[in-house]
Protein backbone atom coordinates (compact mmCIF):
# COMPACT_ATOMS: atom_id res chain seq x y z
CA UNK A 1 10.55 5.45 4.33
CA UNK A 2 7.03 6.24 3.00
CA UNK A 3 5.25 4.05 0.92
CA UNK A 4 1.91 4.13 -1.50
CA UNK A 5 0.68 0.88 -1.44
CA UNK A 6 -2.44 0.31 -4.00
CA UNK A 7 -4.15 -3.28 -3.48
CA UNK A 8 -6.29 -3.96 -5.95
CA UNK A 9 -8.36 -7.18 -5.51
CA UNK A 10 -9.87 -8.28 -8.79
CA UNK A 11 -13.26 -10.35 -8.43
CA UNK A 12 -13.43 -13.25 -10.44
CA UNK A 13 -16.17 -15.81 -11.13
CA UNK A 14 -14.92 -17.80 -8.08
CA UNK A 15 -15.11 -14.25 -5.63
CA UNK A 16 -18.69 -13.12 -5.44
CA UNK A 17 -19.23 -9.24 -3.85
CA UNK A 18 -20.13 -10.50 -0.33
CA UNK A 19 -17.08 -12.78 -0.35
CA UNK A 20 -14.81 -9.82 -1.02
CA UNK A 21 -16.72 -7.73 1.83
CA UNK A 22 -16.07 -10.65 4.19
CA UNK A 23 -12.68 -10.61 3.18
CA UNK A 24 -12.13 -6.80 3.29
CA UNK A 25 -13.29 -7.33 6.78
CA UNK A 26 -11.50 -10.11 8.10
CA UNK A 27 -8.25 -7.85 6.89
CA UNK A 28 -9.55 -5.11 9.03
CA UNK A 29 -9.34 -6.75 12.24
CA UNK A 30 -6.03 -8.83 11.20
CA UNK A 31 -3.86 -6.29 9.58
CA UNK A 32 -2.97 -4.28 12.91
CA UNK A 33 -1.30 -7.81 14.50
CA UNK A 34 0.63 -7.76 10.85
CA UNK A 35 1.45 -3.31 10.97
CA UNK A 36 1.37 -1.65 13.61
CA UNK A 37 -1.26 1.37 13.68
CA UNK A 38 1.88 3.69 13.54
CA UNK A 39 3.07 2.55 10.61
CA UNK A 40 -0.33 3.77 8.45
CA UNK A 41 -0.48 7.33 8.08
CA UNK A 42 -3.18 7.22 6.02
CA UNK A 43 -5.86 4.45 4.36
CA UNK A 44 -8.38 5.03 2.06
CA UNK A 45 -11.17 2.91 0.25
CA UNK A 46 -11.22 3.65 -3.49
CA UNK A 47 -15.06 4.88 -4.75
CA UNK A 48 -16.73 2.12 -6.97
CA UNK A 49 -13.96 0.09 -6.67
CA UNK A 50 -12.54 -3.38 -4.70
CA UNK A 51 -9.51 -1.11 -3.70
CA UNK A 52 -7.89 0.36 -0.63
CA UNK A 53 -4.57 2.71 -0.90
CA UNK A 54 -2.27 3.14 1.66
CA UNK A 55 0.33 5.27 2.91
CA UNK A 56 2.98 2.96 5.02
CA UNK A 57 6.14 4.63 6.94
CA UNK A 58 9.03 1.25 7.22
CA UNK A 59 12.55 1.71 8.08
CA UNK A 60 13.13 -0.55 4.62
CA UNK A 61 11.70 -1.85 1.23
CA UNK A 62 12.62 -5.59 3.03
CA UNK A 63 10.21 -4.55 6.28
CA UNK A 64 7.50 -3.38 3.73
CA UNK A 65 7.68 -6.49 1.73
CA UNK A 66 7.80 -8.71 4.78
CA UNK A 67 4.83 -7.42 6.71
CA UNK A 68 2.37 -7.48 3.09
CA UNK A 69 3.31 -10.70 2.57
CA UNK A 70 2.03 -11.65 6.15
CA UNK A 71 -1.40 -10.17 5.31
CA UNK A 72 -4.64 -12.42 5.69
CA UNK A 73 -6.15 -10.71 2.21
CA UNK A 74 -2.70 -11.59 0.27
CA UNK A 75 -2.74 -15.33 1.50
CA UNK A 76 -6.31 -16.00 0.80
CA UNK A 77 -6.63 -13.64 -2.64
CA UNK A 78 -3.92 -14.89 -4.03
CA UNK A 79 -3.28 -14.09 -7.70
CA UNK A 80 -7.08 -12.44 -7.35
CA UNK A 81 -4.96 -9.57 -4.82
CA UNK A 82 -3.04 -7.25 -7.42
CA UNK A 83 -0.25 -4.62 -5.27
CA UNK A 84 1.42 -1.61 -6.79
CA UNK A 85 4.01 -0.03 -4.38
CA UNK A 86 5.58 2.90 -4.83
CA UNK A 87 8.20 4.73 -2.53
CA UNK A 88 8.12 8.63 -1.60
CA UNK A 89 10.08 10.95 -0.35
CA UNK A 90 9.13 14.64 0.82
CA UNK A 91 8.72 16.95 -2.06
CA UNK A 92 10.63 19.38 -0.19
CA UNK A 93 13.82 17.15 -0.48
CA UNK A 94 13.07 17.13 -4.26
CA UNK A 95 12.91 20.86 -4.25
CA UNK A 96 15.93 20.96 -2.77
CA UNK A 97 17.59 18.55 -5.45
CA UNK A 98 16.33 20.89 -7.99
CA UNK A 99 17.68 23.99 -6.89
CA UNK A 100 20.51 22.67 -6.56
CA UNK A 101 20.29 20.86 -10.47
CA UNK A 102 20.13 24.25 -12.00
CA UNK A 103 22.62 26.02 -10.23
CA UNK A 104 25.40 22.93 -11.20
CA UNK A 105 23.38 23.22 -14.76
CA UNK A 106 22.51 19.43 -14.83
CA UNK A 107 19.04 20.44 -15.49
C-alpha cells in the first residue's frame, strides 16, 4: 500500500532554525534503522518550508503507523511534529472503477 506522508514540523519559541536542522539531520541517519530504504519511493524537502513529504509502500495502515511512531523526529518534536497521511492507490485502478461506474450507471 502506498502512502503520502506530509511531516510538518512547526518551530516554536522553544525550536530555534539550527535546532530543527540538527534535528532534520539526526532523522536522516536514524530513519533507515526505523524504514527500510525500500519502503521510500520517493522523499522530498518542501521549498521555504520545515517540511519533508514522503511516498511510503507498507503491506498495512498498522506497519505505517508503527514504524512513524518509532521515528527519532516524532519522539523528540513532539506536539511541535504535525503528520498528514494519506493512502493511494494507482490511478489506473480508479480508471478502471470508473469505466466500469458508467456502464452499471452509478455515476
Amino acid at each position: 500500500m502506498l502512502f503520502l506522508v506530509w511531516f510538518k514540523l512547526g518551530l516554536s519559541e522553544t525550536m530555534s532554525q539550527k535546532q530543527a536542522f540538527e534535528a532534520w539531520t539526526r532523522e536522516s541517519k536514524e530513519a533507515p534503522k526505523v524504514i527500510p530504504r525500500e519502503r521510500v519511493k520517493g522523499l522530498y524537502k518542501v521549498a521555504g518550508k520545515q517540511e519533508l513529504v514522503a511516498l511510503l509502500d507498507f503491506d498495512s495502515h498498522q506497519a505505517l503507523d508503527e514504524a512513524i511512531s518509532k521515528l527519532t523526529l516524532q519522539r523528540e518534536a513532539g506536539h511541535s511534529l504535525k503528520l498528514e497521511i494519506t493512502p493511494l492507490y494507482p490511478h489506473g485502478d480508479f480508471i478502471e472503477y470508473a469505466k466500469r461506474a458508467l456502464e452499471d450507471k452509478l455515476a
